[in-house]
Every structure is written in C-alpha cells, then in structure tokens.
PDB file of N, CA and C in Angstrom:
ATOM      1  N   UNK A   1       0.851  -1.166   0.000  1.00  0.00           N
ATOM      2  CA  UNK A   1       0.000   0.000   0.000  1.00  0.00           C
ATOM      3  C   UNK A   1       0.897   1.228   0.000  1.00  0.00           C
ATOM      4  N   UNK A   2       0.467   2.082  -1.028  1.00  0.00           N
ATOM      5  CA  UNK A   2       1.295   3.277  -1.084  1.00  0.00           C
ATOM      6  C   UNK A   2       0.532   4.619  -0.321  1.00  0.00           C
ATOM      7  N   UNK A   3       0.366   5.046   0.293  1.00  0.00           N
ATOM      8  CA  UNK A   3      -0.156   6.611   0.669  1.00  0.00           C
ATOM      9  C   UNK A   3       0.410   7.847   0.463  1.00  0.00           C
ATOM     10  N   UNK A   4      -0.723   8.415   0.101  1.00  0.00           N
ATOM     11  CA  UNK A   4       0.364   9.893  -0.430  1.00  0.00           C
ATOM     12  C   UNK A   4      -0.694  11.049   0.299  1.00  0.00           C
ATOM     13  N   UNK A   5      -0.548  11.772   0.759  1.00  0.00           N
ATOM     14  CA  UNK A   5      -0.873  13.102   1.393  1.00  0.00           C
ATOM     15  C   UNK A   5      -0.685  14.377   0.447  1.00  0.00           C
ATOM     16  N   UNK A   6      -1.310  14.991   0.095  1.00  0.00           N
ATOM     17  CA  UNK A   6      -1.431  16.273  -0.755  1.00  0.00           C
ATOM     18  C   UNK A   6      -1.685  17.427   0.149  1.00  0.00           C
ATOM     19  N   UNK A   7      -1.046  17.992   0.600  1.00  0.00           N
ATOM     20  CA  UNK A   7      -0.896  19.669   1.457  1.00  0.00           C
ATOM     21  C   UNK A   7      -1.551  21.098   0.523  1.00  0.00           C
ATOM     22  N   UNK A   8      -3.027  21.543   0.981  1.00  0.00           N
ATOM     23  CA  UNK A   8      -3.365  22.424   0.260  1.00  0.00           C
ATOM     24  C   UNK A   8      -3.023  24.096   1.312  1.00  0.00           C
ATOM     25  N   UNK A   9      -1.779  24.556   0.928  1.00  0.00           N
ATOM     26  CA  UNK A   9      -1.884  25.420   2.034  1.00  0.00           C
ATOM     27  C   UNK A   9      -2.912  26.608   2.606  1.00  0.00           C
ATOM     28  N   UNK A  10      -3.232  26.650   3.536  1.00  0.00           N
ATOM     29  CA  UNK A  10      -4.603  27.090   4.343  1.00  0.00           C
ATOM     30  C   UNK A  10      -5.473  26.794   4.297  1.00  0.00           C
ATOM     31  N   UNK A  11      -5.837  25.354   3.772  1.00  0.00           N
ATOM     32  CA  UNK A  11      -7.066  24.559   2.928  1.00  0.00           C
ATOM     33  C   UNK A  11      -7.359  22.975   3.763  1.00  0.00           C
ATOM     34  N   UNK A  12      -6.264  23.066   4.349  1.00  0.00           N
ATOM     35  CA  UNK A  12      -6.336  21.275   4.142  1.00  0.00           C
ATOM     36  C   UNK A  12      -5.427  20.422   3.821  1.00  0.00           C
ATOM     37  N   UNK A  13      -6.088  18.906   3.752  1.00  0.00           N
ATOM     38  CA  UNK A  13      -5.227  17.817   3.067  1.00  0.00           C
ATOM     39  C   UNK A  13      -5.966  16.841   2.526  1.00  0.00           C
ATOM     40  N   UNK A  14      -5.695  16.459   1.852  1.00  0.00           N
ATOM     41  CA  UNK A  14      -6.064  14.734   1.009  1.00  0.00           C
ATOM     42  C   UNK A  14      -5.312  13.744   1.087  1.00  0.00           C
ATOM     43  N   UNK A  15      -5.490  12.663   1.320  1.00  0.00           N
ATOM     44  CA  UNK A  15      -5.152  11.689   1.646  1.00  0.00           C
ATOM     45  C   UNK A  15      -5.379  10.733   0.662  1.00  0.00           C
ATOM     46  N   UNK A  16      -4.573  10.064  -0.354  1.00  0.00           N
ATOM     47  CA  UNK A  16      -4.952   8.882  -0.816  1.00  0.00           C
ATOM     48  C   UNK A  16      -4.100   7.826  -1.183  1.00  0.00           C
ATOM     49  N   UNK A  17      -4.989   6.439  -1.237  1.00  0.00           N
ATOM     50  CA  UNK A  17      -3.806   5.600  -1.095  1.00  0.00           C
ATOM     51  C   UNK A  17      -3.480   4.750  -2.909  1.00  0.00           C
ATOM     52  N   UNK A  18      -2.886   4.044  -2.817  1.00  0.00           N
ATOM     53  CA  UNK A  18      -2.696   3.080  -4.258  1.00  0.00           C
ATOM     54  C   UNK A  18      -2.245   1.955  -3.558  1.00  0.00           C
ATOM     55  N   UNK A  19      -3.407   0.554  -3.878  1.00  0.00           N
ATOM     56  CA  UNK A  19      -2.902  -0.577  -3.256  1.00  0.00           C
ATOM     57  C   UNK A  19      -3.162  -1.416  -4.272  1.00  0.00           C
ATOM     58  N   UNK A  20      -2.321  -3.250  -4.434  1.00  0.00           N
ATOM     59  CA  UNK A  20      -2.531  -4.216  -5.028  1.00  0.00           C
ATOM     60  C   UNK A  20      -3.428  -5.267  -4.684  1.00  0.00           C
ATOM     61  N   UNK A  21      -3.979  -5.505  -5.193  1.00  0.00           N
ATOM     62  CA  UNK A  21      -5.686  -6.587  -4.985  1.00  0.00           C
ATOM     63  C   UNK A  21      -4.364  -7.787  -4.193  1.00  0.00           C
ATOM     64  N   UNK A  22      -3.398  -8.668  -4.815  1.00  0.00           N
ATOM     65  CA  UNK A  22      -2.806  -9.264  -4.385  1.00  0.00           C
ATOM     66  C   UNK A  22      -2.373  -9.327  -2.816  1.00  0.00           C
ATOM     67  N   UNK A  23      -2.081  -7.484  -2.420  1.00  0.00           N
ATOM     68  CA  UNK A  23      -2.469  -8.092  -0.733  1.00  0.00           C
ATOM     69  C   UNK A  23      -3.607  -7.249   0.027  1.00  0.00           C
ATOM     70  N   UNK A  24      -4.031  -6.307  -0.505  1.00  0.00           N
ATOM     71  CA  UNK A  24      -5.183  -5.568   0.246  1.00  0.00           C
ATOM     72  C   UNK A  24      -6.108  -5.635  -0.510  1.00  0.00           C
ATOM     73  N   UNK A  25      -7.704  -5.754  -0.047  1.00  0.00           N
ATOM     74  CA  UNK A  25      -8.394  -5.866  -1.419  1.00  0.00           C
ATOM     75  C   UNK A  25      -9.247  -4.191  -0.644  1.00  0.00           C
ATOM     76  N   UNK A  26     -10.490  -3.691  -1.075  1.00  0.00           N
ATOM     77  CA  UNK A  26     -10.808  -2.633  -1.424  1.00  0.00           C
ATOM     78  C   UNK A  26     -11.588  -2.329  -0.220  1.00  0.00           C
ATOM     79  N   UNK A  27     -12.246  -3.293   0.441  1.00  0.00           N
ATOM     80  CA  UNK A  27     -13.125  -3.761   1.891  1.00  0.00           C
ATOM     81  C   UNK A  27     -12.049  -3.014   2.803  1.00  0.00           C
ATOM     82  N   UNK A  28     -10.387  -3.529   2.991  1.00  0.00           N
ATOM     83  CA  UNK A  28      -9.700  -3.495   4.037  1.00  0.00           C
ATOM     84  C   UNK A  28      -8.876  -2.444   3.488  1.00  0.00           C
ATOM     85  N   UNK A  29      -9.042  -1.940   2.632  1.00  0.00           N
ATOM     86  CA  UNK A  29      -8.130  -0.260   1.957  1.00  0.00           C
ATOM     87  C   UNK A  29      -9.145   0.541   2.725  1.00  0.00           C
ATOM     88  N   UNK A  30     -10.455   0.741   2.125  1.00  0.00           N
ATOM     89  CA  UNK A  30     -11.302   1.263   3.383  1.00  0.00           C
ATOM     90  C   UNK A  30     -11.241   1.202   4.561  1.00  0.00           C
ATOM     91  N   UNK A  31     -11.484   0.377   5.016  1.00  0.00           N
ATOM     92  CA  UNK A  31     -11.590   0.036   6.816  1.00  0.00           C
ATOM     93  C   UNK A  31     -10.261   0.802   7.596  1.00  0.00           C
ATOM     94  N   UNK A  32      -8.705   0.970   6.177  1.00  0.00           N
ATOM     95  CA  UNK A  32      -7.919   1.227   7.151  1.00  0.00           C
ATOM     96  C   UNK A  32      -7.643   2.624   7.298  1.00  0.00           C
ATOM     97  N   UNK A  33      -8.465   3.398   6.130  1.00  0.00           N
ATOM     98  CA  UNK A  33      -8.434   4.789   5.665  1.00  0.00           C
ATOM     99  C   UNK A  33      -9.474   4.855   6.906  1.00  0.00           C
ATOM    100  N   UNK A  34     -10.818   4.749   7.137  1.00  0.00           N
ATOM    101  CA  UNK A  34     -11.548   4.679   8.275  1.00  0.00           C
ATOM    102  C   UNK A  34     -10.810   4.916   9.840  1.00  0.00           C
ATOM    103  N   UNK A  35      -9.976   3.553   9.964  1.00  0.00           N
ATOM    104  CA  UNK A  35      -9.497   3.984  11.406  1.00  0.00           C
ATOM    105  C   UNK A  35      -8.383   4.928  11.518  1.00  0.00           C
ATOM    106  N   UNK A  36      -7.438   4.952  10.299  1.00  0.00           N
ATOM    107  CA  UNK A  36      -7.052   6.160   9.974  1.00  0.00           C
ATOM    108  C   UNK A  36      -7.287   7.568  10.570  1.00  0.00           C
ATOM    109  N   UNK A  37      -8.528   7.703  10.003  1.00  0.00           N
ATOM    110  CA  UNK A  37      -9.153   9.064  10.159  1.00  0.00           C
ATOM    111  C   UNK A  37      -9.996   8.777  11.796  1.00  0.00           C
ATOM    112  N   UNK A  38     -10.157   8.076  12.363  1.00  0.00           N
ATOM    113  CA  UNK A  38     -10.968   7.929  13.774  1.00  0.00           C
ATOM    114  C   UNK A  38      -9.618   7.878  14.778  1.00  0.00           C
ATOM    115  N   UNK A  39      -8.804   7.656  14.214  1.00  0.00           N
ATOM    116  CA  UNK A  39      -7.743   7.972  15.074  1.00  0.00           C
ATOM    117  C   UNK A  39      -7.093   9.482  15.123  1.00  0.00           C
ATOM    118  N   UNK A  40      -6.942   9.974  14.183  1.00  0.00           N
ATOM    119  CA  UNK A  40      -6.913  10.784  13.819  1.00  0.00           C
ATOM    120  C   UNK A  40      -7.826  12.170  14.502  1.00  0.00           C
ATOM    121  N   UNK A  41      -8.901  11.948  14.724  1.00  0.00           N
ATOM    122  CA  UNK A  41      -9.614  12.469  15.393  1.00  0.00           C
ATOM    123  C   UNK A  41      -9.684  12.489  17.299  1.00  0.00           C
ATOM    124  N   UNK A  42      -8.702  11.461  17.223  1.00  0.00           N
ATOM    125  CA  UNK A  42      -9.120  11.100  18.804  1.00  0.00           C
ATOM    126  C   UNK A  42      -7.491  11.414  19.614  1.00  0.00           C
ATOM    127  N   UNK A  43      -6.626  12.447  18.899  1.00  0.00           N
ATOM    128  CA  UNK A  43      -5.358  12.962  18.917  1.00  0.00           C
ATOM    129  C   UNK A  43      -5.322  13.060  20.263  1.00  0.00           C
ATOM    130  N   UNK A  44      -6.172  13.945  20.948  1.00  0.00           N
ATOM    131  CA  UNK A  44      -6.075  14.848  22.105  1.00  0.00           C
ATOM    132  C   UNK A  44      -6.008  13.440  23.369  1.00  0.00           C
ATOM    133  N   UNK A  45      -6.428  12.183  23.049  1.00  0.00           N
ATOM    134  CA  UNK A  45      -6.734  11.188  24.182  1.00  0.00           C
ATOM    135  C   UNK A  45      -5.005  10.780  24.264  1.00  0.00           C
ATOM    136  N   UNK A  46      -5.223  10.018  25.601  1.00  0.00           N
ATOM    137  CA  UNK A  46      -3.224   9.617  25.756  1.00  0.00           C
ATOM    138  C   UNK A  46      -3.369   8.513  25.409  1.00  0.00           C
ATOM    139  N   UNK A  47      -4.232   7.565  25.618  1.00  0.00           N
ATOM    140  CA  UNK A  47      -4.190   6.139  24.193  1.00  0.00           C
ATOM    141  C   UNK A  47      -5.081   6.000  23.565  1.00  0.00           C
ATOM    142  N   UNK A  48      -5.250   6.529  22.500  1.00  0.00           N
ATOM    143  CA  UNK A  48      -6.884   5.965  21.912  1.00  0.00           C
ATOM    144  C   UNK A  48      -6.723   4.534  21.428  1.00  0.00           C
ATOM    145  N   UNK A  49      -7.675   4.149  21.268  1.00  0.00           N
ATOM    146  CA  UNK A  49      -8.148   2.688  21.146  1.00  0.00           C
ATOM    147  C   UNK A  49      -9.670   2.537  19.667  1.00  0.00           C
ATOM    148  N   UNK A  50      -8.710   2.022  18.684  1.00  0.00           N
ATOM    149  CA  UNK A  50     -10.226   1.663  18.076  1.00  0.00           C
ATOM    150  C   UNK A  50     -11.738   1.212  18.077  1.00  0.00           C
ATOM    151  N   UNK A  51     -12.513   1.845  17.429  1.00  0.00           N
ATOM    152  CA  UNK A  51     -13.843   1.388  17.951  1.00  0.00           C
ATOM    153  C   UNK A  51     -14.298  -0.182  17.539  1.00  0.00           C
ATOM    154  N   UNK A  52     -14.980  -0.829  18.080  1.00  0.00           N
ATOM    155  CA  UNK A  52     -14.819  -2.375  17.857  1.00  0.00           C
ATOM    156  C   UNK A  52     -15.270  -2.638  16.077  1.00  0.00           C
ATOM    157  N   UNK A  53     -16.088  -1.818  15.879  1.00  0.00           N
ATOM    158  CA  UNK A  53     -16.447  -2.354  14.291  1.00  0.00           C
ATOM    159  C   UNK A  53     -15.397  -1.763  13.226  1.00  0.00           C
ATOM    160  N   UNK A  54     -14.100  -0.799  14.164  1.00  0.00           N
ATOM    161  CA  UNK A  54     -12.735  -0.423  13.305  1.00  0.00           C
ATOM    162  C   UNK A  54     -11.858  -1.709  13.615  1.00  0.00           C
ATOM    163  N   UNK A  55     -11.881  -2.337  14.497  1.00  0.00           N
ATOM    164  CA  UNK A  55     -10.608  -3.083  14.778  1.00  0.00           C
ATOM    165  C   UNK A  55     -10.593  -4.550  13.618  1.00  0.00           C
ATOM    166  N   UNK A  56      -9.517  -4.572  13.113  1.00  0.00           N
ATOM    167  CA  UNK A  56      -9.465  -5.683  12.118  1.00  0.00           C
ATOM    168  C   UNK A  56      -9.306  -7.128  12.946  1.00  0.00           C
ATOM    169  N   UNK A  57      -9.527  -8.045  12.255  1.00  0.00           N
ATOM    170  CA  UNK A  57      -9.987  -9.396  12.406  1.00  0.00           C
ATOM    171  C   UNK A  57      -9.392 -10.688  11.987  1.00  0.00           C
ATOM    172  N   UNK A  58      -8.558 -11.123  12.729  1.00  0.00           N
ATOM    173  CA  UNK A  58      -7.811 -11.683  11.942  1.00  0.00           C
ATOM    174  C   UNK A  58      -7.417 -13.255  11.783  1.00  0.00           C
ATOM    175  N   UNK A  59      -8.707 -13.275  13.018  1.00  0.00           N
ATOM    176  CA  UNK A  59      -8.806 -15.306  13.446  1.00  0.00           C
ATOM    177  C   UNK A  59      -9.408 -16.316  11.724  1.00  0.00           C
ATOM    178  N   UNK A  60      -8.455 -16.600  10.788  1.00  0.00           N
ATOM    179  CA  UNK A  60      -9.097 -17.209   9.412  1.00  0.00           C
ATOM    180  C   UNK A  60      -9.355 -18.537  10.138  1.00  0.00           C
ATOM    181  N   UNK A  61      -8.988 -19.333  11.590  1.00  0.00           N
ATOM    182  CA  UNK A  61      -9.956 -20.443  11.817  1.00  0.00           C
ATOM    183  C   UNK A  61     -11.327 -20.104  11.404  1.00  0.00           C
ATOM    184  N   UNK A  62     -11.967 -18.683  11.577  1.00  0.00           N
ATOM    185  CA  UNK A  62     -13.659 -19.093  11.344  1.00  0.00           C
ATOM    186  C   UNK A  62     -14.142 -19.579   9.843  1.00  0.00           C
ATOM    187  N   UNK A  63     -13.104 -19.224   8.664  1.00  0.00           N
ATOM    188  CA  UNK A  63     -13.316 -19.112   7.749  1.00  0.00           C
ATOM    189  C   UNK A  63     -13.433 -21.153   7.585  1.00  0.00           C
ATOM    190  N   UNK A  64     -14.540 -21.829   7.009  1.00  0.00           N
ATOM    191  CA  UNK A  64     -14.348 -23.057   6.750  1.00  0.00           C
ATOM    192  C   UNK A  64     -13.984 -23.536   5.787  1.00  0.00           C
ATOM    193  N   UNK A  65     -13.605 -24.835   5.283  1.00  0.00           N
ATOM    194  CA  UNK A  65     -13.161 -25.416   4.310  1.00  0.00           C
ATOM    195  C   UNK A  65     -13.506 -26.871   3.962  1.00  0.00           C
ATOM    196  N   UNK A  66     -14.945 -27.320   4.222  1.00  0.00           N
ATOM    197  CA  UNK A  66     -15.124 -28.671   4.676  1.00  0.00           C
ATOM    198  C   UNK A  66     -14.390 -29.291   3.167  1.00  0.00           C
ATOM    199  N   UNK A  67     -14.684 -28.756   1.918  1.00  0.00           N
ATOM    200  CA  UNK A  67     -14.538 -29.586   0.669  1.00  0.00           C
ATOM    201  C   UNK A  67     -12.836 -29.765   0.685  1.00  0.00           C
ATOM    202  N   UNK A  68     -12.231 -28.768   0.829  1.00  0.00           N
ATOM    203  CA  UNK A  68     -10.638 -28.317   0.750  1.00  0.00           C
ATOM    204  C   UNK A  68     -10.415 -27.815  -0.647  1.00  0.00           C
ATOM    205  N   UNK A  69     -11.162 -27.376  -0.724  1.00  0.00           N
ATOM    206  CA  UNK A  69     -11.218 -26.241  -2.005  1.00  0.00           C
ATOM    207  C   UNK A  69     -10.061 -25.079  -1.838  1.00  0.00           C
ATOM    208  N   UNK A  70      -9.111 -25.255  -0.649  1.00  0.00           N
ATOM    209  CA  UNK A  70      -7.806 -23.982  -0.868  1.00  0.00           C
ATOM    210  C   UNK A  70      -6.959 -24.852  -1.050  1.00  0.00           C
ATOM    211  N   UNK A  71      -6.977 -26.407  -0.836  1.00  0.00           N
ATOM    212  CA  UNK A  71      -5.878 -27.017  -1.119  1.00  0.00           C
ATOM    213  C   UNK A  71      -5.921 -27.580  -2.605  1.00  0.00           C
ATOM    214  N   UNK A  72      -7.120 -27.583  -2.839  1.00  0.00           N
ATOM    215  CA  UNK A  72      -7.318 -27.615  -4.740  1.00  0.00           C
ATOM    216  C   UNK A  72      -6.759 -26.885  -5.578  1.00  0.00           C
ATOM    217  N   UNK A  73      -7.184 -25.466  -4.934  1.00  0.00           N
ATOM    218  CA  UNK A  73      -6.889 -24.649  -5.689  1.00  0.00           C
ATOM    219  C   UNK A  73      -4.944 -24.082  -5.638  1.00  0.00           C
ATOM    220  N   UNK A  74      -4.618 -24.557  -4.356  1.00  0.00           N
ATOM    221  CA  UNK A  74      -3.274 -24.380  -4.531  1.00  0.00           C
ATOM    222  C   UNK A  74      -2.177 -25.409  -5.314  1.00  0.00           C
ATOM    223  N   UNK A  75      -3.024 -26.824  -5.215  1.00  0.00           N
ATOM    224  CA  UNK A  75      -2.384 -27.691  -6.577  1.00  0.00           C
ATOM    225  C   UNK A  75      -2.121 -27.447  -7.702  1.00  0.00           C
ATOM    226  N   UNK A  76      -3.495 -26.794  -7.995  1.00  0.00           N
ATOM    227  CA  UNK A  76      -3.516 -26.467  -8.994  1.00  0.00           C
ATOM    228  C   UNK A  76      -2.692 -25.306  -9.961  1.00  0.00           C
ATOM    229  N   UNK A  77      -2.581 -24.276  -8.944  1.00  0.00           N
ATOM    230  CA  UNK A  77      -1.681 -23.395  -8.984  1.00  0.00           C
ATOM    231  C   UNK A  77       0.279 -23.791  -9.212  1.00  0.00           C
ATOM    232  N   UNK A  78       0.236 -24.628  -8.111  1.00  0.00           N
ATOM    233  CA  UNK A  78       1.608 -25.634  -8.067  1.00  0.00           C
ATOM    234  C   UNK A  78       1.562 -26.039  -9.239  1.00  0.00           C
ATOM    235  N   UNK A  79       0.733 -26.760  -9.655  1.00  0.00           N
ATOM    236  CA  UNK A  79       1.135 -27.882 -11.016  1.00  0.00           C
ATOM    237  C   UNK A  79       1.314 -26.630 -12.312  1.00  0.00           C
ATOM    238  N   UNK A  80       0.137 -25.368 -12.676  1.00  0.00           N
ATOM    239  CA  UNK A  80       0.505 -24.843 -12.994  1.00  0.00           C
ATOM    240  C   UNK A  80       2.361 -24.063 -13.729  1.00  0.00           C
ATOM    241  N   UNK A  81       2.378 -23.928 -12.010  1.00  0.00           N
ATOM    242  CA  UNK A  81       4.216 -23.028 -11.926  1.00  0.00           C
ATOM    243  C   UNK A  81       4.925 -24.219 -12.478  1.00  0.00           C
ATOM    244  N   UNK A  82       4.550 -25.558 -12.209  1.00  0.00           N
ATOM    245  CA  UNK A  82       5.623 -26.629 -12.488  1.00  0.00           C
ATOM    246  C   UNK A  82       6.629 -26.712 -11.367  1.00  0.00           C
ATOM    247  N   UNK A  83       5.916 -26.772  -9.850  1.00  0.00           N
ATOM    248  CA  UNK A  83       6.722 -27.061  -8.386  1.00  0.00           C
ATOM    249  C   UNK A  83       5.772 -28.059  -7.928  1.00  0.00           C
ATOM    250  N   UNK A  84       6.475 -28.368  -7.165  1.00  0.00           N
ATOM    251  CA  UNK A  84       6.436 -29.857  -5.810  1.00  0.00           C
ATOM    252  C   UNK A  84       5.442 -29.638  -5.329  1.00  0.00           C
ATOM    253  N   UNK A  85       4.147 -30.597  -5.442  1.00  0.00           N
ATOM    254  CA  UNK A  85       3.254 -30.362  -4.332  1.00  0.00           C
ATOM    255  C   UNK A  85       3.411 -30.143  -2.535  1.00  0.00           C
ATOM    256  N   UNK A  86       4.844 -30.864  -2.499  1.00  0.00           N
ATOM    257  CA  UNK A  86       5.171 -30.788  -1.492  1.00  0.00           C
ATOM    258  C   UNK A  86       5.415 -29.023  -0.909  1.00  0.00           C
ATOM    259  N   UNK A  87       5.352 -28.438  -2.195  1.00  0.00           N
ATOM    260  CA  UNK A  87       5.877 -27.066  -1.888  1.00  0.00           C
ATOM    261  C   UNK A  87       4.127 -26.293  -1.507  1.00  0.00           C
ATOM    262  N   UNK A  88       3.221 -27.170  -1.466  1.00  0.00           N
ATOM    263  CA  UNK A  88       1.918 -26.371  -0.763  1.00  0.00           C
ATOM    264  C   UNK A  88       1.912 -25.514   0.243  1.00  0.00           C
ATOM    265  N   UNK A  89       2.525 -25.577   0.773  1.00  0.00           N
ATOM    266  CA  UNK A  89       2.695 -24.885   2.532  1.00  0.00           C
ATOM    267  C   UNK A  89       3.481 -23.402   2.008  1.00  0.00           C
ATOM    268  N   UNK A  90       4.284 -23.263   0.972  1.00  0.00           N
ATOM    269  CA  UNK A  90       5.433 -22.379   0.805  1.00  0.00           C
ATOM    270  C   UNK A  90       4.012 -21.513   0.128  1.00  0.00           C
ATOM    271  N   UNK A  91       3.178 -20.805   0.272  1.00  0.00           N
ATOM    272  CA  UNK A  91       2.666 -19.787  -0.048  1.00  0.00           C
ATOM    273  C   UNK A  91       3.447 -18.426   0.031  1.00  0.00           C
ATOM    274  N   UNK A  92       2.950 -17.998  -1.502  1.00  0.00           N
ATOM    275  CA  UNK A  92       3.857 -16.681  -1.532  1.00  0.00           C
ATOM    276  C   UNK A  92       2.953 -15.982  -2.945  1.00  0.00           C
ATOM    277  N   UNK A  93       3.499 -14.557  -2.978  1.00  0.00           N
ATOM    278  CA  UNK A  93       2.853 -13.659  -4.425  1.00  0.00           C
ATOM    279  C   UNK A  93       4.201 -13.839  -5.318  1.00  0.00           C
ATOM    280  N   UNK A  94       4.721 -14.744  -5.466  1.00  0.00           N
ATOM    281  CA  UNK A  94       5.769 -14.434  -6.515  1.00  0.00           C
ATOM    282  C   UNK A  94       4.643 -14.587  -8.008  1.00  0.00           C
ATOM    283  N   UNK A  95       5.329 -13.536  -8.739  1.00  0.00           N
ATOM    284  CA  UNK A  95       4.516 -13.677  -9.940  1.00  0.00           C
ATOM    285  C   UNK A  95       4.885 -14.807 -11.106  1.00  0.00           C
ATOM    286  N   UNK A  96       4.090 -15.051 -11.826  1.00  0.00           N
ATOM    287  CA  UNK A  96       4.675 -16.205 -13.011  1.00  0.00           C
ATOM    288  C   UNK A  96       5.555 -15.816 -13.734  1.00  0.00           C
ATOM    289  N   UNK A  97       6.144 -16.502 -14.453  1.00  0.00           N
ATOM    290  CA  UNK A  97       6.644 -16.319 -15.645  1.00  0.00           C
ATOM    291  C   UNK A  97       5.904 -15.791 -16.867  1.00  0.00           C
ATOM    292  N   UNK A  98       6.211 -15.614 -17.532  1.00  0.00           N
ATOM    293  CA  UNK A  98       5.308 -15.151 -19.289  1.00  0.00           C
ATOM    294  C   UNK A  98       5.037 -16.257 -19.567  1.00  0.00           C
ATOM    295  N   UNK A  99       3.796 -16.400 -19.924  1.00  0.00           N
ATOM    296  CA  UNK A  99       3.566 -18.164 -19.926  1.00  0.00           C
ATOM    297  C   UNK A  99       3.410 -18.200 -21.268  1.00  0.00           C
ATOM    298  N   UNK A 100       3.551 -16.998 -22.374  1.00  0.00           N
ATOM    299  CA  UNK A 100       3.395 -17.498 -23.642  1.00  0.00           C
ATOM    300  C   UNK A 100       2.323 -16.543 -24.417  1.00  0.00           C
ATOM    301  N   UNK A 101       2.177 -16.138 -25.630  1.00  0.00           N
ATOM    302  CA  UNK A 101       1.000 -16.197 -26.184  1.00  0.00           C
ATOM    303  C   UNK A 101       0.831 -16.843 -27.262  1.00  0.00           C
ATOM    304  N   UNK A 102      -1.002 -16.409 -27.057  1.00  0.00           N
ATOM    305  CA  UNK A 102      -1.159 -17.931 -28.679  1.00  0.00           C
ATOM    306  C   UNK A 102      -1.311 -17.304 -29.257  1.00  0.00           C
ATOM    307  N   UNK A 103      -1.184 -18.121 -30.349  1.00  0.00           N
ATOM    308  CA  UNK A 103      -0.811 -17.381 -31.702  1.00  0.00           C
ATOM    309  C   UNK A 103      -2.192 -16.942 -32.525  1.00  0.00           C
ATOM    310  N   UNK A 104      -3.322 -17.713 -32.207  1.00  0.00           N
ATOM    311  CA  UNK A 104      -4.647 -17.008 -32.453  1.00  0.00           C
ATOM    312  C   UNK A 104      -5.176 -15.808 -31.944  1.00  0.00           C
ATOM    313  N   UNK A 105      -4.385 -15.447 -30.552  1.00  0.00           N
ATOM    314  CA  UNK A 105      -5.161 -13.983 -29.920  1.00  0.00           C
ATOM    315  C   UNK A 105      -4.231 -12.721 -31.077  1.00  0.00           C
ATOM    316  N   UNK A 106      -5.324 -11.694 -29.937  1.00  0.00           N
ATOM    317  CA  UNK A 106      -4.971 -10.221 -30.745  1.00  0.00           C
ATOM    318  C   UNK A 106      -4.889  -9.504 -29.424  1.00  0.00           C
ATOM    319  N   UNK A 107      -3.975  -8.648 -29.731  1.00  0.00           N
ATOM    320  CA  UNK A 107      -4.013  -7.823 -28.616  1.00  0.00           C
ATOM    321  C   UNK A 107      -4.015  -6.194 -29.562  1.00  0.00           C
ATOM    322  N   UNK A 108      -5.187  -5.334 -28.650  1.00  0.00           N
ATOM    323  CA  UNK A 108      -4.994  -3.622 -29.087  1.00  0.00           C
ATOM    324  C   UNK A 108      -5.035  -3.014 -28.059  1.00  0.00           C
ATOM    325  N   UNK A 109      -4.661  -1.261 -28.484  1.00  0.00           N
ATOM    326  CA  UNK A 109      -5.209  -0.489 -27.707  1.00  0.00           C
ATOM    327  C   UNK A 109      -6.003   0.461 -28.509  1.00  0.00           C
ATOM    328  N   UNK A 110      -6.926   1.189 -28.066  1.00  0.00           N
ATOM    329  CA  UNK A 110      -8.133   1.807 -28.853  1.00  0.00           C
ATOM    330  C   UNK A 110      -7.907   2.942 -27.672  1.00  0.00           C
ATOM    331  N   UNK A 111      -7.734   4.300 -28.070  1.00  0.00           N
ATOM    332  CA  UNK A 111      -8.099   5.273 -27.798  1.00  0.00           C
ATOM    333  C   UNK A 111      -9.208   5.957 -28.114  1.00  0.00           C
ATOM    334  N   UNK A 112      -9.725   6.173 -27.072  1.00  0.00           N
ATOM    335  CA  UNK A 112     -10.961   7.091 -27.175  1.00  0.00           C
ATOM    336  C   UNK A 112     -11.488   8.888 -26.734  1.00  0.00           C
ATOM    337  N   UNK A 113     -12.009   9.709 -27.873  1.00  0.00           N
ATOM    338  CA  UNK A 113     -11.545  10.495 -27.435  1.00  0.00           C
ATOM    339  C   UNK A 113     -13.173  11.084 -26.765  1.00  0.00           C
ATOM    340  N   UNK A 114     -13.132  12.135 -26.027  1.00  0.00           N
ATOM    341  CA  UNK A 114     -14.316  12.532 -25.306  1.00  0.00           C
ATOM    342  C   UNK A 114     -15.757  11.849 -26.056  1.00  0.00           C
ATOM    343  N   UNK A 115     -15.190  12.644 -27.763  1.00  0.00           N
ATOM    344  CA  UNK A 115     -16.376  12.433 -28.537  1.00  0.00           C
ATOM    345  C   UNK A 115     -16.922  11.079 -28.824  1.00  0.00           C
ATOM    346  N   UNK A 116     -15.852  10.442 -28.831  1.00  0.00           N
ATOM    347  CA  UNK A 116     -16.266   9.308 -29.327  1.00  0.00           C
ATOM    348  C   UNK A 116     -16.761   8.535 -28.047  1.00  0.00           C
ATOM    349  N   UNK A 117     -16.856   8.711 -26.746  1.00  0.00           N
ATOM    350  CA  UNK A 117     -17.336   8.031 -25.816  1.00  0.00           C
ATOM    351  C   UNK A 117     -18.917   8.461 -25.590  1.00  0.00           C
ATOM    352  N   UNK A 118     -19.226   9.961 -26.416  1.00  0.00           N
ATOM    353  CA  UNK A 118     -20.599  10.351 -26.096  1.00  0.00           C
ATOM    354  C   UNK A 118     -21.375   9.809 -27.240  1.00  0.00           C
TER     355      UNK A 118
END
C-alpha cells in the first residue's frame, strides 16, 4: 500500500492511497483509511483505542473449508508453476513467468476520445 498526502496550504489535506488486490483488497483499503481518520480524530486522548467495528480481524480459523477447495486450488496453482506439491505450505505472491501467447489472440489499444465516448 502506497499513501500519499497532498498539502493544500490554508485549505487542508487529502489523503490517498494506491494498493494491489494481491495483498489488500478494497473492503480493508477502506476500513484502514476509516481507522485512519478515527484515530486521527481522537489525537487529544493519551491512548486511543479503536472502535470495535474499526478493529481488524484476523482469526481465518472461522473461515471453513469442509470440501478443501484452498488445497485444490493451490495444486492447482503448483502444477501450474511446475513445483512440488510438497511445496503447498510455501505460499507466496511471486509472480509467473510469461507463460506465452497464442498465436490465435490479438491484442490492441483503442483510444478514445471525449467524442467518441458520447
């Protein structure tokens, strides 16, 4: 997550962030801009403490798995990369390799200009 602060002098500030779906998704970019700013507000206290529906959550026991549909899907992923199933446990964001293109796709870019979007 990147944050950047914009200083409007005698005006203010803005605050915004740039994050990757890979580790924050858009739920918890919010929530943290939220306690962010509730903290933020609560300067003057000598410890503030988040409010319970700010505080993040982080027990994934509740989350279930009766089928094992994360261990499917991480085989699958494994067999994919071309590593060791044994390597299941080694979770990580390393990205792939270029896996290729086929030779039937197309790839463009199409610019559009005001007019042509109305």
């Amino acid at each position: 997550m990147a944050p950047q602060r914009t200083l409007f002098p005698n005006q203010g500030f803005c605050i915004g962030i740039a994050t990757h779906d890979a580790v924050i998704d858009g739920n918890t970019a919010i929530a943290f801009m939220k306690s962010w700013a509730y903290l933020c507000t609560q300067q003057a206290k000598q410890h503030p403490s988040l409010l319970p529906e700010l505080t993040p959550f982080f027990d994934r026991t509740v989350v279930k798995d009766p089928t094992g549909l994360c261990i499917k899907y991480l085989k699958n992923w494994f067999d994919f990369k071309g590593s060791d199933i044994s390597e299941l446990n080694q979770r990580s964001l390393t990205l792939l390799e270029e896996v290729g293109t086929n030779r039937n796709s197309v790839r463009a870019t199409f610019k559009l200009s005001r007019e042509d979007i109305k």
